[in-house]
N, C-alpha and C. Protein backbone atom coordinates (compact mmCIF):
# COMPACT_ATOMS: atom_id res chain seq x y z
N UNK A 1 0.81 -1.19 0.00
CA UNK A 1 0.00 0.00 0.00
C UNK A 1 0.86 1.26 0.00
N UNK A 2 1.56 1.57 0.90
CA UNK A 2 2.83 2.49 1.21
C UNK A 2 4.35 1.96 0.46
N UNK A 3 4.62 2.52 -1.05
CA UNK A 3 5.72 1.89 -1.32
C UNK A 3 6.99 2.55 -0.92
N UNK A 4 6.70 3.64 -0.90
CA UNK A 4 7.73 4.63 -0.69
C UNK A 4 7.04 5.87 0.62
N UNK A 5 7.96 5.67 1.21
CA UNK A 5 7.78 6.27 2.75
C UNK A 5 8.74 7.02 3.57
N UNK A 6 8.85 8.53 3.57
CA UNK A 6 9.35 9.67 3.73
C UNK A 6 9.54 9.21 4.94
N UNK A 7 10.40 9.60 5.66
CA UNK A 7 10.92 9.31 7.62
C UNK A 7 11.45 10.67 7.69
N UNK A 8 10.85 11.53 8.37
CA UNK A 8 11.31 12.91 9.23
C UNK A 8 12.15 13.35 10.31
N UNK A 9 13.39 12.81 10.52
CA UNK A 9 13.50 12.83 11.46
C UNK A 9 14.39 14.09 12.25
N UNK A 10 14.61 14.11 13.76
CA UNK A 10 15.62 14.88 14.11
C UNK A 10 16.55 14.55 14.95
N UNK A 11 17.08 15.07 15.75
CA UNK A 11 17.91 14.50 16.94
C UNK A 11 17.05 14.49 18.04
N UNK A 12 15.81 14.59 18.51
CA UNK A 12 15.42 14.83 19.48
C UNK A 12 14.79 13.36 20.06
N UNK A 13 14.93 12.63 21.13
CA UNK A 13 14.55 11.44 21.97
C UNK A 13 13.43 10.82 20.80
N UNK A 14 12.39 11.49 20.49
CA UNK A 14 11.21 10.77 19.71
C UNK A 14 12.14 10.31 18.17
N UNK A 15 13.33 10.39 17.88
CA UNK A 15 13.44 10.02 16.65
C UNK A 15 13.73 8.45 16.56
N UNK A 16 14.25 7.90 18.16
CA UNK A 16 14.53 6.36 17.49
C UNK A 16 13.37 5.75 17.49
N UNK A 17 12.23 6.25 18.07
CA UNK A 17 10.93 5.72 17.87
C UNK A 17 9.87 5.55 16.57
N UNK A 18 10.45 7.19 16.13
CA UNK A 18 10.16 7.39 14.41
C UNK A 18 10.42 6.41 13.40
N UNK A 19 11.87 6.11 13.62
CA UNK A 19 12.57 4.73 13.01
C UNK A 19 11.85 3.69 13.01
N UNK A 20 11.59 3.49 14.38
CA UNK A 20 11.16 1.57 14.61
C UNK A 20 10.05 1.88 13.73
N UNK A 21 9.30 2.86 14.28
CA UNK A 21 7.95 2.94 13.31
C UNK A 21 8.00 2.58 11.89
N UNK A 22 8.78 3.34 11.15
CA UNK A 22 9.37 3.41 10.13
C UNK A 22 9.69 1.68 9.39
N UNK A 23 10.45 1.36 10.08
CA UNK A 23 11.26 0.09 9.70
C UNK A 23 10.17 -0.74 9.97
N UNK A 24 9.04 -0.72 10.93
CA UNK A 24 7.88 -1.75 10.91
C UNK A 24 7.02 -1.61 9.92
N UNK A 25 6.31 -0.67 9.75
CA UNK A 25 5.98 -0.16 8.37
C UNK A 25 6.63 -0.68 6.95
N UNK A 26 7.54 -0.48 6.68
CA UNK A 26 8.30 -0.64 5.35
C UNK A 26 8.82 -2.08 5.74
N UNK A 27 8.93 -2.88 6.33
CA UNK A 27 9.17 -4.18 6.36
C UNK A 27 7.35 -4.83 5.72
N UNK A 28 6.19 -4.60 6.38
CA UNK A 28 5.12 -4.88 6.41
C UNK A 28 4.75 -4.53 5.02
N UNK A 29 5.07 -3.25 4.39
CA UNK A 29 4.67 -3.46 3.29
C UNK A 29 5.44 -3.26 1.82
N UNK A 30 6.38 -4.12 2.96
CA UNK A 30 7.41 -4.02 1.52
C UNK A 30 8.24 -2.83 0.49
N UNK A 31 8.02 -1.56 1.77
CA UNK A 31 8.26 -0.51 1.16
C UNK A 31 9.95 0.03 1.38
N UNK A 32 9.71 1.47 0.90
CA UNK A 32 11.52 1.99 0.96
C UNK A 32 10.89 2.84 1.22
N UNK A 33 12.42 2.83 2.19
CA UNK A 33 12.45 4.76 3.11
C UNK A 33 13.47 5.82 2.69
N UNK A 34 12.98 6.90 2.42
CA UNK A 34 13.71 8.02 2.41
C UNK A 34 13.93 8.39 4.36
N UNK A 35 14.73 8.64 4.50
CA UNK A 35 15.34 9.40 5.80
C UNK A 35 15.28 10.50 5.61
N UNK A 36 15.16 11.68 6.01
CA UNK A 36 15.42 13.04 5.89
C UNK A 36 15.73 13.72 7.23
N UNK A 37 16.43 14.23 7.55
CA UNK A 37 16.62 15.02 8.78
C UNK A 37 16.93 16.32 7.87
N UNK A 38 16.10 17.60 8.40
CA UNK A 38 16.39 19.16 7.96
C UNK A 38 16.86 19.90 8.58
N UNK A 39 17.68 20.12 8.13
CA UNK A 39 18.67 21.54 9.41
C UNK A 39 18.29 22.55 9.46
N UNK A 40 17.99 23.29 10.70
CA UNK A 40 17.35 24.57 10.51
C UNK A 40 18.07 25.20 12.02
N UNK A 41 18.31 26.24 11.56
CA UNK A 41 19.16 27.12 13.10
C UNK A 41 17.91 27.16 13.56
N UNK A 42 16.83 27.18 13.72
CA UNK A 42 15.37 27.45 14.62
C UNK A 42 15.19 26.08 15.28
N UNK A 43 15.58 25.37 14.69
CA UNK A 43 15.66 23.72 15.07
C UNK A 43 15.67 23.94 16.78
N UNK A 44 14.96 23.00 17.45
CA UNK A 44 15.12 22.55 18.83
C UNK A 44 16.54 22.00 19.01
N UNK A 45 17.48 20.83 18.34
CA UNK A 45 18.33 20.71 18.37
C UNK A 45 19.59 21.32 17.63
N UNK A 46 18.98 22.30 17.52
CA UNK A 46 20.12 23.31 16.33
C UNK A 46 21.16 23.74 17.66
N UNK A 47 22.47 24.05 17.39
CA UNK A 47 23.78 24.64 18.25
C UNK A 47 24.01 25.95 17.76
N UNK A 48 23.10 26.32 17.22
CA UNK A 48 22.92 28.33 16.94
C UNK A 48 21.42 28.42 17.21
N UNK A 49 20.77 27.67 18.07
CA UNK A 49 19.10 28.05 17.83
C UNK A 49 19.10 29.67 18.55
N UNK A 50 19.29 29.91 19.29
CA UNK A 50 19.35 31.21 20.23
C UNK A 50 20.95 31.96 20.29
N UNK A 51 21.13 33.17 19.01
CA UNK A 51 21.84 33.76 18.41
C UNK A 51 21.81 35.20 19.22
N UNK A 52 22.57 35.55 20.29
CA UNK A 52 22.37 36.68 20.99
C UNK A 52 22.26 38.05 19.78
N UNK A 53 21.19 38.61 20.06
CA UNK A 53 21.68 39.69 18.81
C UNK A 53 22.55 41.12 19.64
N UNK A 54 23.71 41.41 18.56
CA UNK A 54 24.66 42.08 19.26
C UNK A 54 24.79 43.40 17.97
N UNK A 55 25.08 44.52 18.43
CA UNK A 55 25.64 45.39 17.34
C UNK A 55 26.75 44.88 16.36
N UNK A 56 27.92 43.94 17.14
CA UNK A 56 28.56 43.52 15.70
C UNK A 56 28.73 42.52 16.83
N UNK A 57 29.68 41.62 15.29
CA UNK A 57 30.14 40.37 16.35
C UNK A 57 31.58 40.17 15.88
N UNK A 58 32.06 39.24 17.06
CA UNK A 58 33.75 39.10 16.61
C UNK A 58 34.07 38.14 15.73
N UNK A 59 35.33 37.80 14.99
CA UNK A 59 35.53 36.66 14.08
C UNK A 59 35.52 36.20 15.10
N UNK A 60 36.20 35.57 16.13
CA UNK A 60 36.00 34.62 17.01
C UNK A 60 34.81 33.69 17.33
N UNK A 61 33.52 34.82 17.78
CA UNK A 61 32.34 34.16 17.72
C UNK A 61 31.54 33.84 16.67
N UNK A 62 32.01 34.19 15.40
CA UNK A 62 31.51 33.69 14.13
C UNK A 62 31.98 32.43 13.64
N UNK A 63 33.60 32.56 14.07
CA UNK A 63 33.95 30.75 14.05
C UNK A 63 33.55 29.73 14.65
N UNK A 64 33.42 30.45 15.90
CA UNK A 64 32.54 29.31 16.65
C UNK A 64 31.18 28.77 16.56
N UNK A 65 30.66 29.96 15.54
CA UNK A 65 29.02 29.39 15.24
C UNK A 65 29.33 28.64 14.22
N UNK A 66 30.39 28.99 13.37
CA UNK A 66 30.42 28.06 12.25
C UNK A 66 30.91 26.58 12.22
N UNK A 67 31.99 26.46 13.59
CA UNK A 67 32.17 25.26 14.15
C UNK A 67 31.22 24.43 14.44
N UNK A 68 30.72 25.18 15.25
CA UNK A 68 29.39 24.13 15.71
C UNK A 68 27.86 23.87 14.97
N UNK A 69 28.07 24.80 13.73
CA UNK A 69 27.15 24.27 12.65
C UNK A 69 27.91 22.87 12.06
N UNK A 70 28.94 23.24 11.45
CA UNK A 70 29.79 21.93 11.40
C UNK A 70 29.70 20.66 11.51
N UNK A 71 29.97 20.53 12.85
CA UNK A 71 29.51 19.78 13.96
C UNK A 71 28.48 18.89 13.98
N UNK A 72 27.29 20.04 13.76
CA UNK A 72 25.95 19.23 14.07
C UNK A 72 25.70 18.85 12.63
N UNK A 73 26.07 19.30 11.85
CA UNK A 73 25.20 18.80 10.16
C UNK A 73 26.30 17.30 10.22
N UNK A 74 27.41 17.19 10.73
CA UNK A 74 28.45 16.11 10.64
C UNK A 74 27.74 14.59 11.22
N UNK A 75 27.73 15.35 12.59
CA UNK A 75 26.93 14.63 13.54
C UNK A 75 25.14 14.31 12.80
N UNK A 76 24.47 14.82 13.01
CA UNK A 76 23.44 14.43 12.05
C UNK A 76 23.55 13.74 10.72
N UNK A 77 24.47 13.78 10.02
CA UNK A 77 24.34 13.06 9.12
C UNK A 77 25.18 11.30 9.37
N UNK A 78 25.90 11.65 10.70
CA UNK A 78 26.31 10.11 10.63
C UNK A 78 25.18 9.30 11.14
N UNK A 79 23.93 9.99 12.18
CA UNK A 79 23.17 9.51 12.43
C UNK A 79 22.28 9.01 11.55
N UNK A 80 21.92 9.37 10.41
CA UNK A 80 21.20 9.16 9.62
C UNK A 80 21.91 8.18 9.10
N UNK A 81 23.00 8.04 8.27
CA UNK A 81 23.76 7.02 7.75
C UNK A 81 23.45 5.42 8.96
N UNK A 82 23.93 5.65 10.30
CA UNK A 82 23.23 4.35 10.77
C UNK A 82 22.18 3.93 10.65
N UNK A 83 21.34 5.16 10.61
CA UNK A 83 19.51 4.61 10.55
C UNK A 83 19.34 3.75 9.41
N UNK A 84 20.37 4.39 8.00
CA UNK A 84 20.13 3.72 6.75
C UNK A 84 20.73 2.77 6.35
N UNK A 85 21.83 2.55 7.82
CA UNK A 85 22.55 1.04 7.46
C UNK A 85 21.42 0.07 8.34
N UNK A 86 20.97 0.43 9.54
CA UNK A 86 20.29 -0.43 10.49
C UNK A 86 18.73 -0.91 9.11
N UNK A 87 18.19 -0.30 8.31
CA UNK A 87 17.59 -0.36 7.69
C UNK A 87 17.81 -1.46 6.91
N UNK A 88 19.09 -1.20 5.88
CA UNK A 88 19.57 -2.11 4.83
C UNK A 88 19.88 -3.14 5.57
N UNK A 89 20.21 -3.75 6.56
CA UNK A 89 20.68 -4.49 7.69
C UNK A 89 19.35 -5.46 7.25
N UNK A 90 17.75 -4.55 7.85
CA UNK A 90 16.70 -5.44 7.75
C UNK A 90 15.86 -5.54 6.58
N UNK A 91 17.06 -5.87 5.63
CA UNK A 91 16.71 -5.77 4.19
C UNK A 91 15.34 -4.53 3.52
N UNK A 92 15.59 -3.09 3.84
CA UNK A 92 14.79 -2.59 3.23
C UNK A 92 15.35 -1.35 3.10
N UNK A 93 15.17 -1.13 1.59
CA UNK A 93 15.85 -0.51 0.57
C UNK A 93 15.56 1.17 0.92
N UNK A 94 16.61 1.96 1.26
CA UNK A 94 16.78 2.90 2.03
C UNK A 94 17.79 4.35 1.27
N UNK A 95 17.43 5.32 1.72
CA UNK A 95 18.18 5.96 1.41
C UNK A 95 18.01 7.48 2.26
N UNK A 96 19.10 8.10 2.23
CA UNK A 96 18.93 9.43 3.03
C UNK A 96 19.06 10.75 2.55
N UNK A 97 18.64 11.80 3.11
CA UNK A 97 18.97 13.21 2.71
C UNK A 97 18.75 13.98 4.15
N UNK A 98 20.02 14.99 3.40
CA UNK A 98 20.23 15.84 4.51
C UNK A 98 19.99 17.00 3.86
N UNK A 99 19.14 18.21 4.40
CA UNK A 99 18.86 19.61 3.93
C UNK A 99 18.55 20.57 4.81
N UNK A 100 18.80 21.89 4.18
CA UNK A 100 18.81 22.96 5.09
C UNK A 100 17.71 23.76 4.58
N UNK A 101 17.00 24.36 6.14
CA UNK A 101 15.82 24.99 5.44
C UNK A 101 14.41 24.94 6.62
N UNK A 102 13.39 25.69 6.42
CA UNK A 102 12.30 25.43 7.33
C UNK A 102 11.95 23.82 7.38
N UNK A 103 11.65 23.40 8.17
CA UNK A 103 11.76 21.76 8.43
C UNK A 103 10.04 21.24 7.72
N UNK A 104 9.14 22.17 8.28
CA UNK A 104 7.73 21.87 7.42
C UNK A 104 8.03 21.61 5.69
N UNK A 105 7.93 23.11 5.56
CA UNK A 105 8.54 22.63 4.25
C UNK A 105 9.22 21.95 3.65
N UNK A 106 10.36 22.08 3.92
CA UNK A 106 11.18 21.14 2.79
C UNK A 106 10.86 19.23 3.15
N UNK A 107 10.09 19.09 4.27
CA UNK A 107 9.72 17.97 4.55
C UNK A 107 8.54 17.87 3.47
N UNK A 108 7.40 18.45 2.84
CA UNK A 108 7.04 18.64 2.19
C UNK A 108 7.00 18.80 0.66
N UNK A 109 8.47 19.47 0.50
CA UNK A 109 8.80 19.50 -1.04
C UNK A 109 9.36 18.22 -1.01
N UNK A 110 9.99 18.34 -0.09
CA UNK A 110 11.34 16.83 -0.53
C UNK A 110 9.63 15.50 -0.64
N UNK A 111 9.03 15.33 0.14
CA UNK A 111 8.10 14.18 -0.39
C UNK A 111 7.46 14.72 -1.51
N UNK A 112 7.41 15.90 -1.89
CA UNK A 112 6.40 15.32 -3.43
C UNK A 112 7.16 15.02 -4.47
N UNK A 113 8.46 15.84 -3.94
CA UNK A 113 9.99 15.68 -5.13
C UNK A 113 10.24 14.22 -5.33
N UNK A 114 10.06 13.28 -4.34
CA UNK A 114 10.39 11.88 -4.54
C UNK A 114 8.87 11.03 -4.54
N UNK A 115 7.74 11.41 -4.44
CA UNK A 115 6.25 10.93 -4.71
C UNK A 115 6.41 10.32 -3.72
N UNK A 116 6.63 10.39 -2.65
CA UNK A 116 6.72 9.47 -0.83
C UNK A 116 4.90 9.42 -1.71
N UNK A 117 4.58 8.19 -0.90
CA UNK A 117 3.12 7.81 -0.28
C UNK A 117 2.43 7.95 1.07
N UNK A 118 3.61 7.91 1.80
CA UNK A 118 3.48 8.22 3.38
C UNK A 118 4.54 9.20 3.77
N UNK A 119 4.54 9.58 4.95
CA UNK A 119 5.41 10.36 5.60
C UNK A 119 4.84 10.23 6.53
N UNK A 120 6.10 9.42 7.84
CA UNK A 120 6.37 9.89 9.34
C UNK A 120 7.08 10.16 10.14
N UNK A 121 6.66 11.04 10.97
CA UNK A 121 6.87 12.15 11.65
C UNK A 121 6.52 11.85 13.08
N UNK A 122 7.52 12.68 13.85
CA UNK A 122 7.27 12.88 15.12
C UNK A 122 6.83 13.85 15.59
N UNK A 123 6.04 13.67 17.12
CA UNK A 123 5.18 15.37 17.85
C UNK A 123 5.77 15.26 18.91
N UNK A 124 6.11 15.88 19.11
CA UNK A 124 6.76 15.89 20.90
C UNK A 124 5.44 16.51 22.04
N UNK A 125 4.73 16.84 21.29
CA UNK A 125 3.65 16.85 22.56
C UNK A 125 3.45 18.34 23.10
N UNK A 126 4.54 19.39 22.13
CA UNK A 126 4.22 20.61 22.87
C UNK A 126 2.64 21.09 23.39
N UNK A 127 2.83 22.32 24.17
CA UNK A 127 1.65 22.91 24.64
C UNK A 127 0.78 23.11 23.53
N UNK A 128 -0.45 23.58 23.75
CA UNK A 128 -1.31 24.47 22.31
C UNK A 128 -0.90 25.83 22.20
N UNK A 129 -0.34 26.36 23.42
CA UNK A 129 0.18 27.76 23.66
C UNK A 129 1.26 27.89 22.67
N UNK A 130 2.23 27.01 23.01
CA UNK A 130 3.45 26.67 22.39
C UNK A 130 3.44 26.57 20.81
N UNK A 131 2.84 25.45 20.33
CA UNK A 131 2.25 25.33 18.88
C UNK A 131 1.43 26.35 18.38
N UNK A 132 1.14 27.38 18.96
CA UNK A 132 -0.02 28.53 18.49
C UNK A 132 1.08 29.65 18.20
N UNK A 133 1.92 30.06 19.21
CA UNK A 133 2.64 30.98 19.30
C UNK A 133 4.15 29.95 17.92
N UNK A 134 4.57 29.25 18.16
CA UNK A 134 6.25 28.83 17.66
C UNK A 134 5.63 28.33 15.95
N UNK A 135 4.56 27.53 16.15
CA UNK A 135 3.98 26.51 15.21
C UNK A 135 4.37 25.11 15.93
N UNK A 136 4.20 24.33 14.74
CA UNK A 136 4.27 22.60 15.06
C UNK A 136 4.81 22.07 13.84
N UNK A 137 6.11 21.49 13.83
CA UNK A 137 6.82 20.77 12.18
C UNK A 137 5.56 19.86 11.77
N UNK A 138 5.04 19.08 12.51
CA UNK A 138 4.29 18.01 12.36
C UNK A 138 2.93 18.37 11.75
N UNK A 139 1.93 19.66 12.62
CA UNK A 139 0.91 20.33 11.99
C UNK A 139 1.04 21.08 10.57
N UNK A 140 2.60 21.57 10.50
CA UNK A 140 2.67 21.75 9.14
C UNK A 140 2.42 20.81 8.07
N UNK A 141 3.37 20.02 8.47
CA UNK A 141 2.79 18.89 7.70
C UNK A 141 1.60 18.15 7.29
N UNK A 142 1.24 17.86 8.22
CA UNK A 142 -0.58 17.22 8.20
C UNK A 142 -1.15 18.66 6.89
N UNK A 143 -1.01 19.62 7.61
CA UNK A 143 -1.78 20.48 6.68
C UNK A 143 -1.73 20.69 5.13
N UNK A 144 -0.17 20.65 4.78
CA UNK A 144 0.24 21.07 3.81
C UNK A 144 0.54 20.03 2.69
N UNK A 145 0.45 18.47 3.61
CA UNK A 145 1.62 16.98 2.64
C UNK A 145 0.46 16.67 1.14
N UNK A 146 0.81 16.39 0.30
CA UNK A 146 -0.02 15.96 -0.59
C UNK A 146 -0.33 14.37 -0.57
N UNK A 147 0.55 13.98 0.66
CA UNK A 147 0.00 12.56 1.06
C UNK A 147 -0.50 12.54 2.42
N UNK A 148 -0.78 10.70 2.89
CA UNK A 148 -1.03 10.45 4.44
C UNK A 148 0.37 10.59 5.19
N UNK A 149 -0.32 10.87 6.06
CA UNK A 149 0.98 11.21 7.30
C UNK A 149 1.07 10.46 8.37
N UNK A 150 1.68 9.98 8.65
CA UNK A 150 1.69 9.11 10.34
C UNK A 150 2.70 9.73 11.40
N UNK A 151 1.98 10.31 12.41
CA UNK A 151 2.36 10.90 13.58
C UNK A 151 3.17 10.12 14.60
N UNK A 152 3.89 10.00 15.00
CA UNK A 152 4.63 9.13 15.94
C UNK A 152 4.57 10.40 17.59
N UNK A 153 3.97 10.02 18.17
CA UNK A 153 3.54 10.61 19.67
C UNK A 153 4.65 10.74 20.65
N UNK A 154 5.40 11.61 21.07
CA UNK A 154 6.21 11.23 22.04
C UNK A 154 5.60 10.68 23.53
């Protein structure tokens, strides 16, 4: 039914759960996963999410943001690479992308760019306050995917 099946993921606790989901799914119906993790400095796990704003700034602290962007796109992408070996591991045909950008969206373009059938995603459960005022990656999605979506609940 689901041949091809978008996986959203991030660094945050709900992602190895996203996976299992994922890998139970696409074992069951025989499908392939795209991986995607999106980098976004707004990101919850971003290492520039909260950028003091200053009249100027020093090279010093510009290297260091750029270090630790570095860092995390490095780090994120080896994570993903295990997800897509632990995958191929349970024989199902896998592949990953890494991109930069609002996380709704390009979770969005990137599935219609590859015709995903599904896409899932994790909610961490924020407030309604929280999701009213910041948004929700996940409500974007639901709203916007040109497919079904499956929510993974923290």
């Amino acid at each position: 039914m689901y041949n091809k099946i978008l996986v959203a993921v991030d660094n945050s606790d709900i992602a190895e759960q996203v996976i299992e989901v994922a890998l139970t799914l696409a074992r069951g119906f025989r499908g392939q996963l795209m991986l995607l993790h999106v980098l976004s400095q707004n990101g919850e796990d971003s290492p520039i999410g909260f950028v003091p704003y200053a009249s100027s700034y020093s090279i010093d602290l510009i290297e260091k943001f750029k270090a630790d962007w570095q860092q995390y796109q490095q780090e994120s992408l080896q994570q993903l690479e295990a997800w897509t070996k632990r995958a191929k591991e349970n024989n199902i045909q896998a592949e990953l992308r890494q991109a930069n950008g609002n996380p709704g969206r390009v979770i969005c373009d990137v599935a219609r760019e590859w015709q995903a059938e599904l896409i899932i995603i994790g909610r961490r459960g924020n407030s309604i306050a929280s999701e009213i005022i910041l948004g929700s990656v996940s409500s974007y999605v639901i709203h916007r995917s040109h497919c079904s979506v499956h929510i993974v609940q923290s």
